[in-house]
Structure formats: structure tokens, C-alpha cells
PDB file of N, CA and C in Angstrom:
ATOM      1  N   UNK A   1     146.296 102.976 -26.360  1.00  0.00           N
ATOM      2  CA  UNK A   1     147.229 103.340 -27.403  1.00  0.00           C
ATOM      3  C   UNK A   1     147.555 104.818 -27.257  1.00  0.00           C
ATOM      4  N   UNK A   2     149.163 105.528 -27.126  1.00  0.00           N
ATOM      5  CA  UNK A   2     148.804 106.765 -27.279  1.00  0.00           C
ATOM      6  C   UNK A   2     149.560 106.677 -28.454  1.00  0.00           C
ATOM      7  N   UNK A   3     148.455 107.791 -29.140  1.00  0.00           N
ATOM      8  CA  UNK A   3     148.247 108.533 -30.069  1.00  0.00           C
ATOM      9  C   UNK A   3     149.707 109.692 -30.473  1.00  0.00           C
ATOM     10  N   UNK A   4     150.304 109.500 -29.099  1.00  0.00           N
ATOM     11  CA  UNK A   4     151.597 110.503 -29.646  1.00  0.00           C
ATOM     12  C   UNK A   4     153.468 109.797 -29.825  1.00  0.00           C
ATOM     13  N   UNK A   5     152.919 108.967 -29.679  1.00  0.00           N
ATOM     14  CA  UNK A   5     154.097 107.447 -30.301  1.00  0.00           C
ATOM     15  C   UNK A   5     153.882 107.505 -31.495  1.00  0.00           C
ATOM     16  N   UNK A   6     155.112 106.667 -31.889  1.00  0.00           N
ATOM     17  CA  UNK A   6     154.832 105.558 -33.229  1.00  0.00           C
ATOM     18  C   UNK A   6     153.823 104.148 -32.488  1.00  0.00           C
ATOM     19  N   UNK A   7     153.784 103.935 -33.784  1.00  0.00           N
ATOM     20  CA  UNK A   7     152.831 102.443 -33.525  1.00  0.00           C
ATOM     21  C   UNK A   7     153.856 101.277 -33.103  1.00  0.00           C
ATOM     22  N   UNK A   8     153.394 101.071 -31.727  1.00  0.00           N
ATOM     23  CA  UNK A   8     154.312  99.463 -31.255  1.00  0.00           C
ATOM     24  C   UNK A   8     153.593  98.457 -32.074  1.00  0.00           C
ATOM     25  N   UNK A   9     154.330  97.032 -31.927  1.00  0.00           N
ATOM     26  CA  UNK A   9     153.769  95.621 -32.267  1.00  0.00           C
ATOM     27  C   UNK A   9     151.698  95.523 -31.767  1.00  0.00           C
ATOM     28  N   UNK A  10     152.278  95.852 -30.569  1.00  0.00           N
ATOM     29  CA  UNK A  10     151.002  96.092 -29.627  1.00  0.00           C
ATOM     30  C   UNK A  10     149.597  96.475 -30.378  1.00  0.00           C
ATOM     31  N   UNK A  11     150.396  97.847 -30.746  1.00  0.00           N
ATOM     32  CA  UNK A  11     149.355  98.475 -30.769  1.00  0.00           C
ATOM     33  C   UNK A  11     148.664  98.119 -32.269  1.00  0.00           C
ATOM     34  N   UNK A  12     149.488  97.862 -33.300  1.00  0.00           N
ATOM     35  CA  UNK A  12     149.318  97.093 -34.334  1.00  0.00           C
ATOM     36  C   UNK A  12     148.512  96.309 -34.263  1.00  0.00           C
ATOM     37  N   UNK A  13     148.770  95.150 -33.633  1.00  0.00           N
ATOM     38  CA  UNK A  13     148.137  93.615 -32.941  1.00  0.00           C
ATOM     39  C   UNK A  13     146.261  94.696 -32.970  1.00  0.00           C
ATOM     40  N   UNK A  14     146.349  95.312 -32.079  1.00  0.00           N
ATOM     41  CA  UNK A  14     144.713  95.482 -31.659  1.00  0.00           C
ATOM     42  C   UNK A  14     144.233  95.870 -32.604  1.00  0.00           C
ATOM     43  N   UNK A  15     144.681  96.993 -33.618  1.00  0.00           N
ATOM     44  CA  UNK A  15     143.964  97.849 -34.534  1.00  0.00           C
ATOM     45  C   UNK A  15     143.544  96.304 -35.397  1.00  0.00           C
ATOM     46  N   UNK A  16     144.272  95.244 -35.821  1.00  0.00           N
ATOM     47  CA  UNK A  16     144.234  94.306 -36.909  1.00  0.00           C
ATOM     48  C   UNK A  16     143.015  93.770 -35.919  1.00  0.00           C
ATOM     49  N   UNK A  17     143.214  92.768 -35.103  1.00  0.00           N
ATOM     50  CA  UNK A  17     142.117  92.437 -33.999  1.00  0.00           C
ATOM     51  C   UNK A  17     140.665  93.304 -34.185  1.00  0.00           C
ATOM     52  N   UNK A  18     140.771  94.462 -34.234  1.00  0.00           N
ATOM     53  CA  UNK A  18     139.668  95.258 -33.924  1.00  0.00           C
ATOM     54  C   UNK A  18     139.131  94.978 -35.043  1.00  0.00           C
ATOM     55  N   UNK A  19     139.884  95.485 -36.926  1.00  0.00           N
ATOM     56  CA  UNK A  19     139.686  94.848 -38.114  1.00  0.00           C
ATOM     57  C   UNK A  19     139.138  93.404 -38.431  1.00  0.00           C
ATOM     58  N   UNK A  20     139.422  92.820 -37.916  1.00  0.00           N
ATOM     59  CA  UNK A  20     139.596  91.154 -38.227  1.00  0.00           C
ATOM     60  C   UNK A  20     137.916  90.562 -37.374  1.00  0.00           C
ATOM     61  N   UNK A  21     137.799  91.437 -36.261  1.00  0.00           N
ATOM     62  CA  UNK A  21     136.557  91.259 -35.626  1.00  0.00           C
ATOM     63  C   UNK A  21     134.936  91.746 -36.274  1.00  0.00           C
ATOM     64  N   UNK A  22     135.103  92.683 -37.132  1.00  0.00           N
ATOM     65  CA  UNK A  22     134.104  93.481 -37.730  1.00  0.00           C
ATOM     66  C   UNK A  22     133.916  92.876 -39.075  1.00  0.00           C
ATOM     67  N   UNK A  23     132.535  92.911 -39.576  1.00  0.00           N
ATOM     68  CA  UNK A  23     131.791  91.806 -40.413  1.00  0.00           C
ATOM     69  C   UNK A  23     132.643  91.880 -41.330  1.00  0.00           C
ATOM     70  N   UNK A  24     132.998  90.617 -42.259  1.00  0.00           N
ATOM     71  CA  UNK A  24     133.863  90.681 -43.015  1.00  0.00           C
ATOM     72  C   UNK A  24     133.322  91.637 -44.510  1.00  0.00           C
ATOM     73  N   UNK A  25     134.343  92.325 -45.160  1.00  0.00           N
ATOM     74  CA  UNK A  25     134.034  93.209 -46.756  1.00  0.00           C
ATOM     75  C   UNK A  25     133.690  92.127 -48.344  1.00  0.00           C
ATOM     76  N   UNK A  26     133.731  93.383 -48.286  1.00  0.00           N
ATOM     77  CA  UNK A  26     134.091  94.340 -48.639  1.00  0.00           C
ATOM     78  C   UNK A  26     132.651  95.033 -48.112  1.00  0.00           C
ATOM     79  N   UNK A  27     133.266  96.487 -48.110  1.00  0.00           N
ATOM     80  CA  UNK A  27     132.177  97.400 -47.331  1.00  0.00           C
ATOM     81  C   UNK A  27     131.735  98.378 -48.456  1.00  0.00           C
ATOM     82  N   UNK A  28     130.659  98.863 -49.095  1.00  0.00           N
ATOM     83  CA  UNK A  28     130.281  99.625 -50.555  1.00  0.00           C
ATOM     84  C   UNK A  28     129.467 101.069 -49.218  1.00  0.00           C
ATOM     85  N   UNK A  29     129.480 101.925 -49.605  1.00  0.00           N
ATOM     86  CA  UNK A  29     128.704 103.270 -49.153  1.00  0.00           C
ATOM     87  C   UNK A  29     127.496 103.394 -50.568  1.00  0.00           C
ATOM     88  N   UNK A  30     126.554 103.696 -50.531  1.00  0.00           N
ATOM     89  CA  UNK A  30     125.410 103.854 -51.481  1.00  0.00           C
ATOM     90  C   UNK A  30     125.060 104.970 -51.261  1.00  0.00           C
ATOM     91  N   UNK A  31     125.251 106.302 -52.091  1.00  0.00           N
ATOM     92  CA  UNK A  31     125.065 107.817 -51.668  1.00  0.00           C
ATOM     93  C   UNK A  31     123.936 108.126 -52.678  1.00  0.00           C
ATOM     94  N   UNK A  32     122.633 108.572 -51.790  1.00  0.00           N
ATOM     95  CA  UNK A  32     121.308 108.885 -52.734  1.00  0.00           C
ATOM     96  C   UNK A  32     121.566 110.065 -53.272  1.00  0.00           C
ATOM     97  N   UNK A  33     121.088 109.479 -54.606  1.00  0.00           N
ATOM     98  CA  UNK A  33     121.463 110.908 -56.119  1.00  0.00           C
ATOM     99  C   UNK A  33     123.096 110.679 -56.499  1.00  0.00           C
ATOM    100  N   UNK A  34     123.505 109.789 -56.078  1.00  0.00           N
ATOM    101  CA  UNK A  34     125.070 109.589 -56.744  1.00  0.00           C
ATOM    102  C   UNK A  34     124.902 108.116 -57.076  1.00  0.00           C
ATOM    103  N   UNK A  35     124.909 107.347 -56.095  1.00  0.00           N
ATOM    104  CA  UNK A  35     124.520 105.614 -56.333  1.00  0.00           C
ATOM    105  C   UNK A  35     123.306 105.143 -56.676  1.00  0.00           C
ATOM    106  N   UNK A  36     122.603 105.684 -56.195  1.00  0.00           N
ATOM    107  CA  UNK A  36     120.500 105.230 -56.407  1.00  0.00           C
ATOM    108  C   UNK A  36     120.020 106.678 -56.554  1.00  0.00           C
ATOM    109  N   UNK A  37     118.542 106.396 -56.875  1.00  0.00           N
ATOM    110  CA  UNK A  37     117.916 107.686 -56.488  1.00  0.00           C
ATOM    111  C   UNK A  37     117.083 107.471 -55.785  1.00  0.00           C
ATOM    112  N   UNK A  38     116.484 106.817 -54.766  1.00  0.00           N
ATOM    113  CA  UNK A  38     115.686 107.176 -53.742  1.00  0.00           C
ATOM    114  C   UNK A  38     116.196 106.355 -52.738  1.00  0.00           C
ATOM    115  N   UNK A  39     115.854 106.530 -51.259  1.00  0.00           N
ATOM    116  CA  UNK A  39     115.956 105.985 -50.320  1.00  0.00           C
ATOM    117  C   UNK A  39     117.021 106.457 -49.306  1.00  0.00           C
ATOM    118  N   UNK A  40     117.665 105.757 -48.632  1.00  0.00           N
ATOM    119  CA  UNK A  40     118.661 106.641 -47.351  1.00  0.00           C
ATOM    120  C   UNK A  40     120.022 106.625 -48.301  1.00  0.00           C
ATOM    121  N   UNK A  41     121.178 107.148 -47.214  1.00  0.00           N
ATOM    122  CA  UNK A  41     122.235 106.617 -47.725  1.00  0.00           C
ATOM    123  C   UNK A  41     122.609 105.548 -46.724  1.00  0.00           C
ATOM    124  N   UNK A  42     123.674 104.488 -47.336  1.00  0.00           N
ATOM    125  CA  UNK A  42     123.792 103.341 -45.900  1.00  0.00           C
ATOM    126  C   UNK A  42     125.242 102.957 -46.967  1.00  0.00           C
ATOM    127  N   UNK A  43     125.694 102.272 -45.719  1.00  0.00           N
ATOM    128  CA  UNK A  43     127.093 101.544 -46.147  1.00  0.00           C
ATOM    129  C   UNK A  43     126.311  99.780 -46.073  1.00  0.00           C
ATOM    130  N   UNK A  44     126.720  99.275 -47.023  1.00  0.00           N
ATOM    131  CA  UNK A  44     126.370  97.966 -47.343  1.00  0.00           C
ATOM    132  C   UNK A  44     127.562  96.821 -46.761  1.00  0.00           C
ATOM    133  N   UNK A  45     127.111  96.264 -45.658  1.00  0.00           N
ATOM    134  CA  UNK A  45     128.270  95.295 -45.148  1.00  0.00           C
ATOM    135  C   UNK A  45     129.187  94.477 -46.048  1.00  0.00           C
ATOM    136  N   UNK A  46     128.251  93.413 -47.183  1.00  0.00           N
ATOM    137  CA  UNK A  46     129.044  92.250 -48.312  1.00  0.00           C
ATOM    138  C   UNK A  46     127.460  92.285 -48.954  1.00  0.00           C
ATOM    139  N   UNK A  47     128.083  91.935 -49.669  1.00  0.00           N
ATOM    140  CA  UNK A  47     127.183  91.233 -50.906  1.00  0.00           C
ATOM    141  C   UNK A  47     126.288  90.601 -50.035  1.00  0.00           C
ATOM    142  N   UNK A  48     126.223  89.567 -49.227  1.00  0.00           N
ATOM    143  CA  UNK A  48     125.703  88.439 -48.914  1.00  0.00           C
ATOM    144  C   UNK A  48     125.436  88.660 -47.598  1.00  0.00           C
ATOM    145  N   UNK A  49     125.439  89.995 -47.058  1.00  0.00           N
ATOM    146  CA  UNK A  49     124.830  89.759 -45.762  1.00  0.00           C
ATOM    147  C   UNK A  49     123.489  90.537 -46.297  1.00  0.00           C
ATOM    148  N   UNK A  50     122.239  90.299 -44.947  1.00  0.00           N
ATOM    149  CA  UNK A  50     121.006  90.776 -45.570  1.00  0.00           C
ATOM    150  C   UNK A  50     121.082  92.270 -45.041  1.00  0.00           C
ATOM    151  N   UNK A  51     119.679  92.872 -45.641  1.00  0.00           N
ATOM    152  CA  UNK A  51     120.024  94.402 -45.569  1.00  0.00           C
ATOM    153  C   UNK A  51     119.504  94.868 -44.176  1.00  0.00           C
ATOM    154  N   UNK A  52     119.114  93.841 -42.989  1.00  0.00           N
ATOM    155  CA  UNK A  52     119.207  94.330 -41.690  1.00  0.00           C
ATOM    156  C   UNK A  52     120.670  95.048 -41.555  1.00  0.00           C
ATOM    157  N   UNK A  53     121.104  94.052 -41.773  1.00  0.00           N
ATOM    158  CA  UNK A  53     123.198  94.931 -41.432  1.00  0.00           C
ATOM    159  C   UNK A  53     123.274  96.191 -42.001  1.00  0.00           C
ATOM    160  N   UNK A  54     122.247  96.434 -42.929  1.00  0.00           N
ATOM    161  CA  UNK A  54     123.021  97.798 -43.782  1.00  0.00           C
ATOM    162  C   UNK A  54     123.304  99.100 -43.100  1.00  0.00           C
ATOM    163  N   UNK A  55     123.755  99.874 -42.789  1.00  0.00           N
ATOM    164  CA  UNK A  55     124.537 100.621 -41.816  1.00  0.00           C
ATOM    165  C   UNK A  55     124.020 102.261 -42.020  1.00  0.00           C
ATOM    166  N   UNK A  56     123.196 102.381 -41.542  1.00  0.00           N
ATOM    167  CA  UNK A  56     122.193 104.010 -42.414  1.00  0.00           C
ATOM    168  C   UNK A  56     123.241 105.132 -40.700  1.00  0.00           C
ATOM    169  N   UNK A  57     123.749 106.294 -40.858  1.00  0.00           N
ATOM    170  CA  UNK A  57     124.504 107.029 -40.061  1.00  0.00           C
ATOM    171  C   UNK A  57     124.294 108.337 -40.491  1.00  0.00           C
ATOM    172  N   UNK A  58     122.987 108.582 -39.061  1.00  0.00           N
ATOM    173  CA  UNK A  58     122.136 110.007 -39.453  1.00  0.00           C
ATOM    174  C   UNK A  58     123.075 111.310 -39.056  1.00  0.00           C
ATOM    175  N   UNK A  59     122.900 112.180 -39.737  1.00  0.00           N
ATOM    176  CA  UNK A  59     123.325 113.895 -40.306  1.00  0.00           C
ATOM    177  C   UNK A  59     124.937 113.667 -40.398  1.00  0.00           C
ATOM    178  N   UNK A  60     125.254 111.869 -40.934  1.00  0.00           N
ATOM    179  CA  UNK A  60     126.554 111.851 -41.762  1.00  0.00           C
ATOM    180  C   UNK A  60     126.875 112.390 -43.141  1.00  0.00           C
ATOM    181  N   UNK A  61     127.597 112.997 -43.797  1.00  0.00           N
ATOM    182  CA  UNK A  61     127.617 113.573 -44.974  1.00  0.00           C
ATOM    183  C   UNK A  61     128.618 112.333 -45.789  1.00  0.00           C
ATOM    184  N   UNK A  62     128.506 112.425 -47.201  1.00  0.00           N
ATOM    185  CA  UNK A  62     128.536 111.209 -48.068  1.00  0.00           C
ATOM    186  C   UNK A  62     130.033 111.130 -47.778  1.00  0.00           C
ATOM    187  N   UNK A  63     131.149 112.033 -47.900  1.00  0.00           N
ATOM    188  CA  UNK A  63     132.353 111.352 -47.612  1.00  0.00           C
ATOM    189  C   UNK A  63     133.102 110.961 -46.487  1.00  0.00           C
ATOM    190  N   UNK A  64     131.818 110.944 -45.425  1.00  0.00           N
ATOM    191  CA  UNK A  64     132.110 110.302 -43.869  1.00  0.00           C
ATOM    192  C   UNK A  64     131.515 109.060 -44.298  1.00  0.00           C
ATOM    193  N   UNK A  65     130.216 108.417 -45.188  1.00  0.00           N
ATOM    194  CA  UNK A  65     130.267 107.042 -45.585  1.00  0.00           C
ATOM    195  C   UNK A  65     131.411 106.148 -46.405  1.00  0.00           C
ATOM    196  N   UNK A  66     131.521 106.988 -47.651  1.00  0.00           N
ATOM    197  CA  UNK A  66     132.840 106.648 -48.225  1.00  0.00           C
ATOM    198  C   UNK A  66     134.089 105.939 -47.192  1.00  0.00           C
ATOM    199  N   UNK A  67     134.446 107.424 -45.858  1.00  0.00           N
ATOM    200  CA  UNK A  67     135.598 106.805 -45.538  1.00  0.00           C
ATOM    201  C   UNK A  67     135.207 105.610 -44.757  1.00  0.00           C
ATOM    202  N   UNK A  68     134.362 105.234 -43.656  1.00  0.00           N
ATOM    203  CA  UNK A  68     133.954 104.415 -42.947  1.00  0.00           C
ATOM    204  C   UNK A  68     133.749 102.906 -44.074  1.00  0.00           C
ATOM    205  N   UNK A  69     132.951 102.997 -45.040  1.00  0.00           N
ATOM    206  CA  UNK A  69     132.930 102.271 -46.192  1.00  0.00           C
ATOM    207  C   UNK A  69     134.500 101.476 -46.244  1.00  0.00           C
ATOM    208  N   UNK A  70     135.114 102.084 -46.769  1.00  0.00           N
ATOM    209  CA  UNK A  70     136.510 101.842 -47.197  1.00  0.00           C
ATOM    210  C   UNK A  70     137.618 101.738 -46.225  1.00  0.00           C
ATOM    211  N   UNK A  71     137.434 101.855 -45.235  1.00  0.00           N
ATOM    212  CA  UNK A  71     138.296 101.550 -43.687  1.00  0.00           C
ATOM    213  C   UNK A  71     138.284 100.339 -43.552  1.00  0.00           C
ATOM    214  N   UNK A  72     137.217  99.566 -43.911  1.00  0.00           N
ATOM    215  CA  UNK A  72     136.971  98.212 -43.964  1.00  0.00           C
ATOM    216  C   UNK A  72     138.232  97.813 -44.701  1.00  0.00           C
ATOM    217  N   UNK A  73     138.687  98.180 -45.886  1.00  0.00           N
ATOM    218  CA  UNK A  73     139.174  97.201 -46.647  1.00  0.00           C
ATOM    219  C   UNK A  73     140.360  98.240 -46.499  1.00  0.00           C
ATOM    220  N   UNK A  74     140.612  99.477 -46.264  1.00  0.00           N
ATOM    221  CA  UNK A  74     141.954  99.936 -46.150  1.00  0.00           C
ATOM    222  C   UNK A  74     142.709  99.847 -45.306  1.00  0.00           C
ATOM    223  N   UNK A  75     142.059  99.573 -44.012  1.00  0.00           N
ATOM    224  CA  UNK A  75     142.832  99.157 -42.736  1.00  0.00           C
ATOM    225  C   UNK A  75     143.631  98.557 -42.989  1.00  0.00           C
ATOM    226  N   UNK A  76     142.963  96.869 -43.038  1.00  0.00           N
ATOM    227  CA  UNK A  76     143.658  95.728 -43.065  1.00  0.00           C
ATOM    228  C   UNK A  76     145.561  96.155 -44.447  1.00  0.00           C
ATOM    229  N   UNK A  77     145.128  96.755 -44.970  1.00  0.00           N
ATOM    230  CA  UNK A  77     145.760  96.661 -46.414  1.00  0.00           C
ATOM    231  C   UNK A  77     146.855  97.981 -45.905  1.00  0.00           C
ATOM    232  N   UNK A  78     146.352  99.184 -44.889  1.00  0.00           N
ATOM    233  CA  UNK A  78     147.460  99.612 -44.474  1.00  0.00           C
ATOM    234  C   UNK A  78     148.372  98.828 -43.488  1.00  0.00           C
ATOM    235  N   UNK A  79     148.344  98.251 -42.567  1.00  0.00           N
ATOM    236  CA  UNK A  79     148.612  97.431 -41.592  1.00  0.00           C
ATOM    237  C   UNK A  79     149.482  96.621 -42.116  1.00  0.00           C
ATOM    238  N   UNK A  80     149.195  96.121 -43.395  1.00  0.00           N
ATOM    239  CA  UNK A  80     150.440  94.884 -44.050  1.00  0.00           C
ATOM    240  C   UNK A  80     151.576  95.733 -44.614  1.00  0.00           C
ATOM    241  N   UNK A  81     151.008  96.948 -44.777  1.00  0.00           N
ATOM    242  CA  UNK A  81     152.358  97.664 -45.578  1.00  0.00           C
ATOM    243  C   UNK A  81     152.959  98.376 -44.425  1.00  0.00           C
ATOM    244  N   UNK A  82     152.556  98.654 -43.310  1.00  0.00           N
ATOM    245  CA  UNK A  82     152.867  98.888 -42.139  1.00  0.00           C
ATOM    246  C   UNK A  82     154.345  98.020 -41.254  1.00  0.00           C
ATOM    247  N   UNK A  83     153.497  96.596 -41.342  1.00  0.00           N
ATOM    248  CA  UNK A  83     154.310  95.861 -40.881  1.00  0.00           C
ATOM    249  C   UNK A  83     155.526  95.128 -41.954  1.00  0.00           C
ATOM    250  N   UNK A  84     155.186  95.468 -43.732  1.00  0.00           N
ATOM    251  CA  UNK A  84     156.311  94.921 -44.278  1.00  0.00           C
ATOM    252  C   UNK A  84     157.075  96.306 -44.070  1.00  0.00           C
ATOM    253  N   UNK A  85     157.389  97.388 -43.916  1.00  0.00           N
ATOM    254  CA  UNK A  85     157.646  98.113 -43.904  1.00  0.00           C
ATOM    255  C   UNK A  85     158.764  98.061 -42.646  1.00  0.00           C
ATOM    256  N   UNK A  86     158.231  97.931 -41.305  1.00  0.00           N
ATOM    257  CA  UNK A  86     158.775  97.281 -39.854  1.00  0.00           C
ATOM    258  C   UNK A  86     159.785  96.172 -40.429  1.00  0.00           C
ATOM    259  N   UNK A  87     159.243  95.671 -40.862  1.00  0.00           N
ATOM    260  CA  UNK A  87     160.255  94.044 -41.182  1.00  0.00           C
ATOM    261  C   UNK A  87     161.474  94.691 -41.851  1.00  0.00           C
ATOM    262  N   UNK A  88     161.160  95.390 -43.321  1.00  0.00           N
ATOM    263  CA  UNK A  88     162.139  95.814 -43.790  1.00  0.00           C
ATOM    264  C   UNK A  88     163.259  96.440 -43.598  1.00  0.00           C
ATOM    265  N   UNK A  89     162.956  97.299 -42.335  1.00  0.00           N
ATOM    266  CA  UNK A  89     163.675  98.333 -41.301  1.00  0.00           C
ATOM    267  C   UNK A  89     164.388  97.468 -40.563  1.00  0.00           C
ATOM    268  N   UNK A  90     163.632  96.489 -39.666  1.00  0.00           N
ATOM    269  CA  UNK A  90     164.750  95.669 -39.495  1.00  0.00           C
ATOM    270  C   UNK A  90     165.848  94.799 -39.418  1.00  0.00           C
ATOM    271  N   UNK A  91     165.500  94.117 -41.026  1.00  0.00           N
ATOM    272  CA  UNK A  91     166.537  93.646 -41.876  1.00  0.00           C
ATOM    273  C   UNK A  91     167.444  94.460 -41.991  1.00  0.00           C
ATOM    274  N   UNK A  92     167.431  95.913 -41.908  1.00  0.00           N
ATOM    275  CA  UNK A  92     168.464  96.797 -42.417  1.00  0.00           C
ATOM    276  C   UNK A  92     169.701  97.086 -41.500  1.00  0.00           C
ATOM    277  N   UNK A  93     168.934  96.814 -40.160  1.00  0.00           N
ATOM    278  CA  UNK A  93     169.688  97.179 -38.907  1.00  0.00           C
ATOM    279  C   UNK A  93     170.484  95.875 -38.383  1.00  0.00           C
TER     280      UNK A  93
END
């Protein structure tokens, strides 16, 4: 993908792919002394996966969990407004 384009179909296609491949969300970040008080901080895969998955990311600071956390579920959700966006553009033309 370069990075100094707009986004083709293509490149779209993989980022969703890449999304669509990674454990499904919702994804929660748990920041010790903000969410709990003892223990690590970790991003929590779903509800329902067990806490082997839980995602602990050493001398990360809490709003590098947050964003990683929430990439999960913002990706996908930029990508649709992405592509209604594409669609719309080309209805116009």
C-alpha cells in the first residue's frame, strides 16, 4: 500500500481483510488506577474469550491501549463510511 495515494478499492479490500481476520470485538483497554486497581494494564479481546487472549503491551502508555482497544471497532466503522462515501462520489459523476 503506499501510504502517499489515496486509498484504492485494493487497498481498502486488505485493511477490511486484515480487520475481519483479528479476534472478533468488541475490544475494552483496562487501565490500572483508572479501570481496576491492581494488576497490569491489558486490552480485553470480547467478553467471552478467556483471559489467555488478554493482550498486556509492555512500556505502552494508557492511550496507546485505548487506541489499539478501539481500532478494533473503529476500523471496520471507518471503512464503511469510507466506502459509502466512494459510492456517493460516484453517483455524482
Amino acid at each position: 500500500m503506499d501510504e502517499s495515494k489515496e486509498l484504492s478499492d485494493k487497498d481498502i479490500e486488505v485493511i477490511r481483510n486484515r480487520a475481519n481476520a483479528a479476534t472478533a470485538g468488541p475490544w475494552v483497554s483496562y487501565i490500572e488506577g483508572r479501570d481496576h486497581l491492581s494488576g497490569s494494564n491489558i486490552i480485553k479481546m470480547a467478553k467471552d474469550t478467556p483471559k489467555e487472549k488478554d493482550v498486556e503491551l509492555h512500556g505502552a502508555e494508557p492511550a496507546d491501549y485505548d487506541f489499539i482497544a478501539n481500532a478494533r471497532q473503529d476500523i471496520p466503522r471507518l471503512l464503511d463510511q469510507i466506502e459509502k462515501l466512494q459510492n456517493a462520489m460516484k453517483d455524482r459523476a
